[in-house]
PDB file of N, CA and C in Angstrom:
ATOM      1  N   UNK A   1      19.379 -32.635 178.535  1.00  0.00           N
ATOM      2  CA  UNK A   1      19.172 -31.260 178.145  1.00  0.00           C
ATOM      3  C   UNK A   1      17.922 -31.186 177.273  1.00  0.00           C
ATOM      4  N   UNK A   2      16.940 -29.970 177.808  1.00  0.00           N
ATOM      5  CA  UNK A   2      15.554 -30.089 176.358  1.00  0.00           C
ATOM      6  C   UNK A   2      15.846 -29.146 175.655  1.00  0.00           C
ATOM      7  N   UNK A   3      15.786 -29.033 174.918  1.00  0.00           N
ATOM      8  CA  UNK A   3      15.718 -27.950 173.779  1.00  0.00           C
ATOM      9  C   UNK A   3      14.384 -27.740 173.234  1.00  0.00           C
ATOM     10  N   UNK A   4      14.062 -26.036 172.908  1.00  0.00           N
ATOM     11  CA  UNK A   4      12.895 -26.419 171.894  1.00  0.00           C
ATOM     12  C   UNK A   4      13.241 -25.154 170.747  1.00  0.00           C
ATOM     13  N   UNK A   5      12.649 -26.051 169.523  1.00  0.00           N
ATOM     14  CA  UNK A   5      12.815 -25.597 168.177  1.00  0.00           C
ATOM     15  C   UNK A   5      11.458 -26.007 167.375  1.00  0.00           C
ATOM     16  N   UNK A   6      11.429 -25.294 166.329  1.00  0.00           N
ATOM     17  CA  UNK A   6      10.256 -25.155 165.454  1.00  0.00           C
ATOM     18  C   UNK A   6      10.805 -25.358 164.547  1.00  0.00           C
ATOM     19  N   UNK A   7       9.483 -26.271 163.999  1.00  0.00           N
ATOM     20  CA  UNK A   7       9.825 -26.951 162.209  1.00  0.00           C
ATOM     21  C   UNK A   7       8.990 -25.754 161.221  1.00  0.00           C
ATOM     22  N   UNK A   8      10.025 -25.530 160.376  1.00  0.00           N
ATOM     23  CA  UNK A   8       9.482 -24.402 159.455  1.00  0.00           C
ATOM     24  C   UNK A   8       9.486 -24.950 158.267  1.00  0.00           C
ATOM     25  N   UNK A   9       8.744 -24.104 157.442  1.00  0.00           N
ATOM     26  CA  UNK A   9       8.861 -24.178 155.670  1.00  0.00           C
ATOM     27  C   UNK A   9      10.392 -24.240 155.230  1.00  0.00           C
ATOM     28  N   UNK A  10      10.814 -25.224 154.052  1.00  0.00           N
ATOM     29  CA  UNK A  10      11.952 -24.950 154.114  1.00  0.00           C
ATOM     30  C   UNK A  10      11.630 -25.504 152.042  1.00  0.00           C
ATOM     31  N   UNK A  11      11.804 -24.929 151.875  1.00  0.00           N
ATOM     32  CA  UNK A  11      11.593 -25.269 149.988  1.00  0.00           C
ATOM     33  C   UNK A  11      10.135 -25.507 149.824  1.00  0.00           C
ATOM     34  N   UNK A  12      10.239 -26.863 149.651  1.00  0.00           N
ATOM     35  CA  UNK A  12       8.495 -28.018 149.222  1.00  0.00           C
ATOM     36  C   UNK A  12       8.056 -28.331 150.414  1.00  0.00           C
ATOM     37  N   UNK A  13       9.116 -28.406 151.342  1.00  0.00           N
ATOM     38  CA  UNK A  13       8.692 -29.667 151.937  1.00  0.00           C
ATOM     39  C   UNK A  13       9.429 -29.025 153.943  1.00  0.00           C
ATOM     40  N   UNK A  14       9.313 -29.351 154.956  1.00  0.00           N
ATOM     41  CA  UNK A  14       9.639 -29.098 156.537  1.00  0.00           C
ATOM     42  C   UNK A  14      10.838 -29.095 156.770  1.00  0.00           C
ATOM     43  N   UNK A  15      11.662 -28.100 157.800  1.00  0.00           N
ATOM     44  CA  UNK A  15      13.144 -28.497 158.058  1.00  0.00           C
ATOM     45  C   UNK A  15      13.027 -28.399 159.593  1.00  0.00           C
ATOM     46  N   UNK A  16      13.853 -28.442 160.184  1.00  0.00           N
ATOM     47  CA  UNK A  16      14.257 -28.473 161.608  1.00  0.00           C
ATOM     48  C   UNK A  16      15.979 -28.029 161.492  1.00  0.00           C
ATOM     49  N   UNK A  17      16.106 -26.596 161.545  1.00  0.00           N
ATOM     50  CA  UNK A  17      16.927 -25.787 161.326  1.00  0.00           C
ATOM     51  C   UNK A  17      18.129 -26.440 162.846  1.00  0.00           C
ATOM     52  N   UNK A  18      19.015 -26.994 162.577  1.00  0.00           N
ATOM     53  CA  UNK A  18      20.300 -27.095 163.693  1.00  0.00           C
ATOM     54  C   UNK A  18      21.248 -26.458 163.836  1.00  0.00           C
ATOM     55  N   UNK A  19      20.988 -25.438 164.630  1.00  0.00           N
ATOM     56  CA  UNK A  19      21.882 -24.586 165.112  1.00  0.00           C
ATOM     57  C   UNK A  19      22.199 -24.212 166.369  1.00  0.00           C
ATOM     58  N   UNK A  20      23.186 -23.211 166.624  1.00  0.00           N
ATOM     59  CA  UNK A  20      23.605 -23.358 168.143  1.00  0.00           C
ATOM     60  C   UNK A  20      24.383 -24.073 168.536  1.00  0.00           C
ATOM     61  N   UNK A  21      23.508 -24.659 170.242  1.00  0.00           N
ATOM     62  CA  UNK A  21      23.988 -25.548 170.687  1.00  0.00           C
ATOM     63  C   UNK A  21      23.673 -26.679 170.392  1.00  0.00           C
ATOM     64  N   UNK A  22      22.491 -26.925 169.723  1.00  0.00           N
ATOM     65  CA  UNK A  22      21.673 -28.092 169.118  1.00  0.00           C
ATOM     66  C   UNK A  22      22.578 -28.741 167.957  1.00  0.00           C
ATOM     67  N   UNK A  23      23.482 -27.368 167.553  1.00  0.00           N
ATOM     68  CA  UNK A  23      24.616 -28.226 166.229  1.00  0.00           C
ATOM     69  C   UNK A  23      26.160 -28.689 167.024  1.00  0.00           C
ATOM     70  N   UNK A  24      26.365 -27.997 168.115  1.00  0.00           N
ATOM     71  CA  UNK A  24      27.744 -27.987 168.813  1.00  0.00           C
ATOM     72  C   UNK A  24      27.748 -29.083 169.334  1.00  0.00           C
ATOM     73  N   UNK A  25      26.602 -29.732 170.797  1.00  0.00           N
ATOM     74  CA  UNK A  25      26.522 -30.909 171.338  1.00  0.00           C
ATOM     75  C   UNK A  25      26.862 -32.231 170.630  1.00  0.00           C
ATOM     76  N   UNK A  26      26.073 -33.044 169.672  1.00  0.00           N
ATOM     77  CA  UNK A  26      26.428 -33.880 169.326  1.00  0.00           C
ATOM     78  C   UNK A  26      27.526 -33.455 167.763  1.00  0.00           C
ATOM     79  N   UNK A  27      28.408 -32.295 167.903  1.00  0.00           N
ATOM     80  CA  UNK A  27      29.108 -32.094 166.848  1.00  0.00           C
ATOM     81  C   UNK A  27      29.109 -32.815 165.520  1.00  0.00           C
ATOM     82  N   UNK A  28      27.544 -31.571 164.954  1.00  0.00           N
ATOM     83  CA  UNK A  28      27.267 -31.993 163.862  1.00  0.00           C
ATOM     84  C   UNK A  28      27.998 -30.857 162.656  1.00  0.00           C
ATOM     85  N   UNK A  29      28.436 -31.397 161.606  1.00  0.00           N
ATOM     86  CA  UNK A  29      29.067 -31.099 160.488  1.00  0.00           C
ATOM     87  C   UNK A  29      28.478 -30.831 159.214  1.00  0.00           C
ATOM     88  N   UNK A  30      28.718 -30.303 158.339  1.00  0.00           N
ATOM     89  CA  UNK A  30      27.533 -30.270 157.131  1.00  0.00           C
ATOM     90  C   UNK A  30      28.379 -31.717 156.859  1.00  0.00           C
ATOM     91  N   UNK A  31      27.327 -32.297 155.963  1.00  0.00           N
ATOM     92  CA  UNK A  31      27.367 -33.800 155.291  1.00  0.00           C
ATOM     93  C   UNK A  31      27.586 -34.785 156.438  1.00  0.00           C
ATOM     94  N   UNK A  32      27.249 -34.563 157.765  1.00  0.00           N
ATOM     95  CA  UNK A  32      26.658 -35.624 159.207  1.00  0.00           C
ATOM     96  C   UNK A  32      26.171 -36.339 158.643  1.00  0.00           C
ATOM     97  N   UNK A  33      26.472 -37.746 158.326  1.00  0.00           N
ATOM     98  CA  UNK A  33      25.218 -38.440 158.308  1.00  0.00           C
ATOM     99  C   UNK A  33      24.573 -39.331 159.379  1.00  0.00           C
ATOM    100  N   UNK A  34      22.870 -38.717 159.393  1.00  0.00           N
ATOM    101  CA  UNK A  34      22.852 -39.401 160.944  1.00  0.00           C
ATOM    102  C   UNK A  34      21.156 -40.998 160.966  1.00  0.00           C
ATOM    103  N   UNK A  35      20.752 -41.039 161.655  1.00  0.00           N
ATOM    104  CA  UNK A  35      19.343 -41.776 161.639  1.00  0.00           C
ATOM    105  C   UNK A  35      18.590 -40.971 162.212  1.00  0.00           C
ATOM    106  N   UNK A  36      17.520 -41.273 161.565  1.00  0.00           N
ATOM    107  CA  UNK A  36      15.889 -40.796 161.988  1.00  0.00           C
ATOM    108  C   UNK A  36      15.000 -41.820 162.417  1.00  0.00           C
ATOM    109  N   UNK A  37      14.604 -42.281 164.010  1.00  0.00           N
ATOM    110  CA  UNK A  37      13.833 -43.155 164.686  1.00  0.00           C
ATOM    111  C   UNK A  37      12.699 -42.522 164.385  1.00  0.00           C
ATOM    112  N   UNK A  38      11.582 -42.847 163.391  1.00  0.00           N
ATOM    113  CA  UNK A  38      10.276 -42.368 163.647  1.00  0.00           C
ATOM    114  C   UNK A  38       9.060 -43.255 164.852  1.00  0.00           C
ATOM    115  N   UNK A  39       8.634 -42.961 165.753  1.00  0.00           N
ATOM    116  CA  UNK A  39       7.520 -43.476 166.554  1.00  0.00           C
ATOM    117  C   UNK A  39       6.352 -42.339 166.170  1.00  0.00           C
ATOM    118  N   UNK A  40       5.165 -42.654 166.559  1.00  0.00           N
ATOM    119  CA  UNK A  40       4.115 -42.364 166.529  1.00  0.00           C
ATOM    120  C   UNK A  40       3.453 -40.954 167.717  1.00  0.00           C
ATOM    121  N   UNK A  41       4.772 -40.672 168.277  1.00  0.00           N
ATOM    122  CA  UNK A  41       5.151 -39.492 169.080  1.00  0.00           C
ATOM    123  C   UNK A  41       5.570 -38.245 168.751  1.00  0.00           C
ATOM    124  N   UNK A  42       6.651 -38.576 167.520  1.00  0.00           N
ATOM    125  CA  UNK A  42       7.374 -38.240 167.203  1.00  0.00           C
ATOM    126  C   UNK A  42       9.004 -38.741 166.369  1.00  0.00           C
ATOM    127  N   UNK A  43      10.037 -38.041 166.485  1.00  0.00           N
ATOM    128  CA  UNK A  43      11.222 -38.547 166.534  1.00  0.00           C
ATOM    129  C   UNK A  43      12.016 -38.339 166.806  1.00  0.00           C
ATOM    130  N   UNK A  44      13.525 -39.177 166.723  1.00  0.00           N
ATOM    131  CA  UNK A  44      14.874 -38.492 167.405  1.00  0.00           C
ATOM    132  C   UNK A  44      15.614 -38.758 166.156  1.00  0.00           C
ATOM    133  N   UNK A  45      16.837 -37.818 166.445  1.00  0.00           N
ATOM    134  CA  UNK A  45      17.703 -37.551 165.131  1.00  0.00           C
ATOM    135  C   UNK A  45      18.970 -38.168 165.819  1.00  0.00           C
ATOM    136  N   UNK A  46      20.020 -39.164 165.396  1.00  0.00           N
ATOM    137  CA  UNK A  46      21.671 -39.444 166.311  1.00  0.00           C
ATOM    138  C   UNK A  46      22.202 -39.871 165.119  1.00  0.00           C
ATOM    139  N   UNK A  47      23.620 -39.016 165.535  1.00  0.00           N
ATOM    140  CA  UNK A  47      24.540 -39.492 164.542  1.00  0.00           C
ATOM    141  C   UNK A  47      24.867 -41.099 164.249  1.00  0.00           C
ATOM    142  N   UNK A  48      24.874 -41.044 163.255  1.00  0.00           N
ATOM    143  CA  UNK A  48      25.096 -42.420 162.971  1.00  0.00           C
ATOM    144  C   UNK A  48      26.648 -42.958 162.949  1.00  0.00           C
ATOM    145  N   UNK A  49      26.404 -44.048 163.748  1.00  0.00           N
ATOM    146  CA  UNK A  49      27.899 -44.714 163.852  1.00  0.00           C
ATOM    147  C   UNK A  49      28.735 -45.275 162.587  1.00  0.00           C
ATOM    148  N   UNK A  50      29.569 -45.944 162.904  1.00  0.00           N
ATOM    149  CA  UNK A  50      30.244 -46.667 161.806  1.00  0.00           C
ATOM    150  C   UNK A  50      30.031 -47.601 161.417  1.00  0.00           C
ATOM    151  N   UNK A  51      29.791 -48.698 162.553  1.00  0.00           N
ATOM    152  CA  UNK A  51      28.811 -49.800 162.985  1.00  0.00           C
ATOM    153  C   UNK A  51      27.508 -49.809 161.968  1.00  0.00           C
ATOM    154  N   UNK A  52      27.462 -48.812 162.107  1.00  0.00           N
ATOM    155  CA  UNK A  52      25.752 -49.145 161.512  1.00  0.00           C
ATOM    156  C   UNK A  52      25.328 -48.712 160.111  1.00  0.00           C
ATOM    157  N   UNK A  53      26.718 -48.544 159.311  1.00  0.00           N
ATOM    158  CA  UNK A  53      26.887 -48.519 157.597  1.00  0.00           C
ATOM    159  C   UNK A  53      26.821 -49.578 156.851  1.00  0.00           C
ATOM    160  N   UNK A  54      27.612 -51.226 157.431  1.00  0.00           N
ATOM    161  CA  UNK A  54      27.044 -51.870 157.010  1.00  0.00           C
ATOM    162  C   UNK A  54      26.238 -52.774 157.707  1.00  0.00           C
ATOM    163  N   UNK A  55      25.437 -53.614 156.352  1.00  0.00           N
ATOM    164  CA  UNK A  55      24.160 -54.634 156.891  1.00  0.00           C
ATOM    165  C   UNK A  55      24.826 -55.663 157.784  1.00  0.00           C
ATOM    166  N   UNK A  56      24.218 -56.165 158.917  1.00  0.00           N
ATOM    167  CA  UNK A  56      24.996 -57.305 159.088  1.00  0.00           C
ATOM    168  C   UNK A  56      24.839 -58.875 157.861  1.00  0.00           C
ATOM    169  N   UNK A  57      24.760 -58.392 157.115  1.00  0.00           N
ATOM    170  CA  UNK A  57      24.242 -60.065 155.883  1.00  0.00           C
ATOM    171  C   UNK A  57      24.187 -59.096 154.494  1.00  0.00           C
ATOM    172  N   UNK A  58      24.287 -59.901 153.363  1.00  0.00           N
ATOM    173  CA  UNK A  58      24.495 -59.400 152.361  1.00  0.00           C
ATOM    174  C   UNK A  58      22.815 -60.126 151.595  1.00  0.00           C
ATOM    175  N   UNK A  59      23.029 -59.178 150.455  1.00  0.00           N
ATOM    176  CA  UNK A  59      21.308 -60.528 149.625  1.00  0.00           C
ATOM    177  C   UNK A  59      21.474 -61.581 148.955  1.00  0.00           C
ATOM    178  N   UNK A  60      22.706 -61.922 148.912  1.00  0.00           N
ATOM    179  CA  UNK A  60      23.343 -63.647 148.845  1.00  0.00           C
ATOM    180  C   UNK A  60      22.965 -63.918 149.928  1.00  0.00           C
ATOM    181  N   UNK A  61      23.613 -63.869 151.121  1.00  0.00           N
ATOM    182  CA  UNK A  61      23.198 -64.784 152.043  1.00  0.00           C
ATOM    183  C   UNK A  61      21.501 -64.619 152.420  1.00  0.00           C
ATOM    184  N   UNK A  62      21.068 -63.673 152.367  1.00  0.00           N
ATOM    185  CA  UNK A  62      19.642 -63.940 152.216  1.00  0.00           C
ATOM    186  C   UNK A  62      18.958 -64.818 151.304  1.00  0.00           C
ATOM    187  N   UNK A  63      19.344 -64.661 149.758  1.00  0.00           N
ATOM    188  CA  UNK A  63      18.370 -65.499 149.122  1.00  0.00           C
ATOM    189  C   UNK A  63      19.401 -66.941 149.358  1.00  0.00           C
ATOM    190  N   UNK A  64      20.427 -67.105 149.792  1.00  0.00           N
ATOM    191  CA  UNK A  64      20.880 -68.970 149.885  1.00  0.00           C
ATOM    192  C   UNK A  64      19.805 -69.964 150.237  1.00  0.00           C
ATOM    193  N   UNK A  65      19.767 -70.546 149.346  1.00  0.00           N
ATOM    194  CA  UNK A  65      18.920 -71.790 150.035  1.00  0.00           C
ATOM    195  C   UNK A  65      17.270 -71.593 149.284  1.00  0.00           C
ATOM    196  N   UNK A  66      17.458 -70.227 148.337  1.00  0.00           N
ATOM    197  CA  UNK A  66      15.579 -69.780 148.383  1.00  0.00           C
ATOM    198  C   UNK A  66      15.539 -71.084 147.133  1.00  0.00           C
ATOM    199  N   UNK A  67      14.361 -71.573 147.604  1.00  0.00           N
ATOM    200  CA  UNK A  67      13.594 -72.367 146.304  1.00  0.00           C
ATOM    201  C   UNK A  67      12.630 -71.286 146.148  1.00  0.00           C
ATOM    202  N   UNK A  68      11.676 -71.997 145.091  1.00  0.00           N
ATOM    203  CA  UNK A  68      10.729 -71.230 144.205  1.00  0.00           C
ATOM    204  C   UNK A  68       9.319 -71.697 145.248  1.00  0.00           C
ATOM    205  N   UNK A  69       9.388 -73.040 146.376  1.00  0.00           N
ATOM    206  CA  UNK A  69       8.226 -73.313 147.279  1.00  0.00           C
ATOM    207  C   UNK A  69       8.443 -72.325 148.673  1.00  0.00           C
ATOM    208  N   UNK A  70       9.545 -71.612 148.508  1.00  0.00           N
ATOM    209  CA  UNK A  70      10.276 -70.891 149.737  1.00  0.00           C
ATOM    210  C   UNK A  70       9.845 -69.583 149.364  1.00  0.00           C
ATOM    211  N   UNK A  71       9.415 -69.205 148.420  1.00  0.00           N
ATOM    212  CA  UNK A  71       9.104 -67.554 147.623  1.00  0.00           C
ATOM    213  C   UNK A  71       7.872 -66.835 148.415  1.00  0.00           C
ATOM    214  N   UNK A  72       7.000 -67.723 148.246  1.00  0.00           N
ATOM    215  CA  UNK A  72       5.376 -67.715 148.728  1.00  0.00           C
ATOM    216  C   UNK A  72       4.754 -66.519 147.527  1.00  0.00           C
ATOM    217  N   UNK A  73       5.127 -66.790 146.333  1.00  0.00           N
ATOM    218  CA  UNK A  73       4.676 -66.133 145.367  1.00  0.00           C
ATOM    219  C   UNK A  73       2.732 -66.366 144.985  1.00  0.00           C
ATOM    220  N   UNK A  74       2.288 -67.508 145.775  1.00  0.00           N
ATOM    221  CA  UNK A  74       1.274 -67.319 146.191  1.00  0.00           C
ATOM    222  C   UNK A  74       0.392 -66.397 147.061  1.00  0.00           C
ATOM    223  N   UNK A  75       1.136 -65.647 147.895  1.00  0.00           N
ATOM    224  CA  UNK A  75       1.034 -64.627 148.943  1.00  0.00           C
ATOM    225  C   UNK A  75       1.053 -63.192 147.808  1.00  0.00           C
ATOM    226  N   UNK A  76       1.118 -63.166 146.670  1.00  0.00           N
ATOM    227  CA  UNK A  76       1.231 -62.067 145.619  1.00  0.00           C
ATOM    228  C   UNK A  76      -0.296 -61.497 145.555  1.00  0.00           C
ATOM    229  N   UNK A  77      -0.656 -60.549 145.319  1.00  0.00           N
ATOM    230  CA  UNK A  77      -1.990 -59.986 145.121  1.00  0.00           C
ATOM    231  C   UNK A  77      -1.764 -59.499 143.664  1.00  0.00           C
ATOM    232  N   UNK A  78      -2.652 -59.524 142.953  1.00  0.00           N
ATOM    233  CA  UNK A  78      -3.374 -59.504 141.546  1.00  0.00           C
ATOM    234  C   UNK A  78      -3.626 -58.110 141.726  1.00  0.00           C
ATOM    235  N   UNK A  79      -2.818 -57.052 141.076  1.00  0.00           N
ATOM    236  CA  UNK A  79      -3.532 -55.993 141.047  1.00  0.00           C
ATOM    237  C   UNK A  79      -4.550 -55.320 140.033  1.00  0.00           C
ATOM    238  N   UNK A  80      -5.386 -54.353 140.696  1.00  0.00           N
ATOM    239  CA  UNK A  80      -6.617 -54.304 140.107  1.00  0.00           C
ATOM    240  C   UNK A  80      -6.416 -53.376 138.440  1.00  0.00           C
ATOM    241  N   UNK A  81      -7.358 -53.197 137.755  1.00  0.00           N
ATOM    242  CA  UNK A  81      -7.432 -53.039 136.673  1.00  0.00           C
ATOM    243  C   UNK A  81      -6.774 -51.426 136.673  1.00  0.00           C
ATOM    244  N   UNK A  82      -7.113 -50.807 137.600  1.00  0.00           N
ATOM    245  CA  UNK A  82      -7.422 -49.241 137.731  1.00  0.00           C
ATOM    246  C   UNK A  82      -5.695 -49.001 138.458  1.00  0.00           C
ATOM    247  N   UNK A  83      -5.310 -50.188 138.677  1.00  0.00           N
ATOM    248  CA  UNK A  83      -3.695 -49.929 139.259  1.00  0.00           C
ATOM    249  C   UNK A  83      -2.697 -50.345 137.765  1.00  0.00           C
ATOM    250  N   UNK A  84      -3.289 -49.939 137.058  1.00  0.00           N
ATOM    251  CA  UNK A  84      -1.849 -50.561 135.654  1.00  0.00           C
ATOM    252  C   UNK A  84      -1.986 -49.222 135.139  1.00  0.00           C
ATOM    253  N   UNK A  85      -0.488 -48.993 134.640  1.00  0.00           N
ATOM    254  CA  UNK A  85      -0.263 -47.687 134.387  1.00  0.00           C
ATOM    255  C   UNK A  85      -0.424 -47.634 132.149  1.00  0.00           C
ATOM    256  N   UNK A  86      -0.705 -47.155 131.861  1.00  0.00           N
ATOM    257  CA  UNK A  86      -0.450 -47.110 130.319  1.00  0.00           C
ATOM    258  C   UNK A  86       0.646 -46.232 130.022  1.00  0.00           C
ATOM    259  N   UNK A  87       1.556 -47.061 129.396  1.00  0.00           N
ATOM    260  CA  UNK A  87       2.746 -46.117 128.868  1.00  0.00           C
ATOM    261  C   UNK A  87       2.672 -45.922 127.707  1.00  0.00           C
TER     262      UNK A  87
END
């Protein structure tokens, strides 16, 4: 099915108003929470599953095993003078 809709002013900042049939089809709800695929086209909006709330790995099992030669804290860039903030 195509649909077409226009992104309007919506406060500060763009909305993409869902209504209709555009809210009935994939029976969206206020507080849906869904994903946003951005490509360089554009994007698509799909409800988000259940599946896909949590990570598959936690940041234990990510950092297991990290040494300090495993960091690549050499790979760090020095930032410049004009990037430090004065508080």
């Amino acid at each position: 099915m195509l649909l077409e809709a226009k992104i309007q002013k919506w406060g500060n900042g763009l909305g993409l108003r869902v209504s209709g049939v555009l809210r009935d089809m994939p029976q969206f709800t206020i507080d849906t929470p869904v994903e946003i695929n951005v490509t360089p086209i554009g994007f698509t909006v799909v409800k988000k599953t259940q599946s896909s709330k949590a990570l598959p790995f936690s940041e234990t099992d990510l950092l297991q095993g990290m040494t300090a030669d495993m960091a690549h804290a050499e790979c760090l860039v020095t930032p410049l003078a004009s990037e430090w903030v004065n508080v």
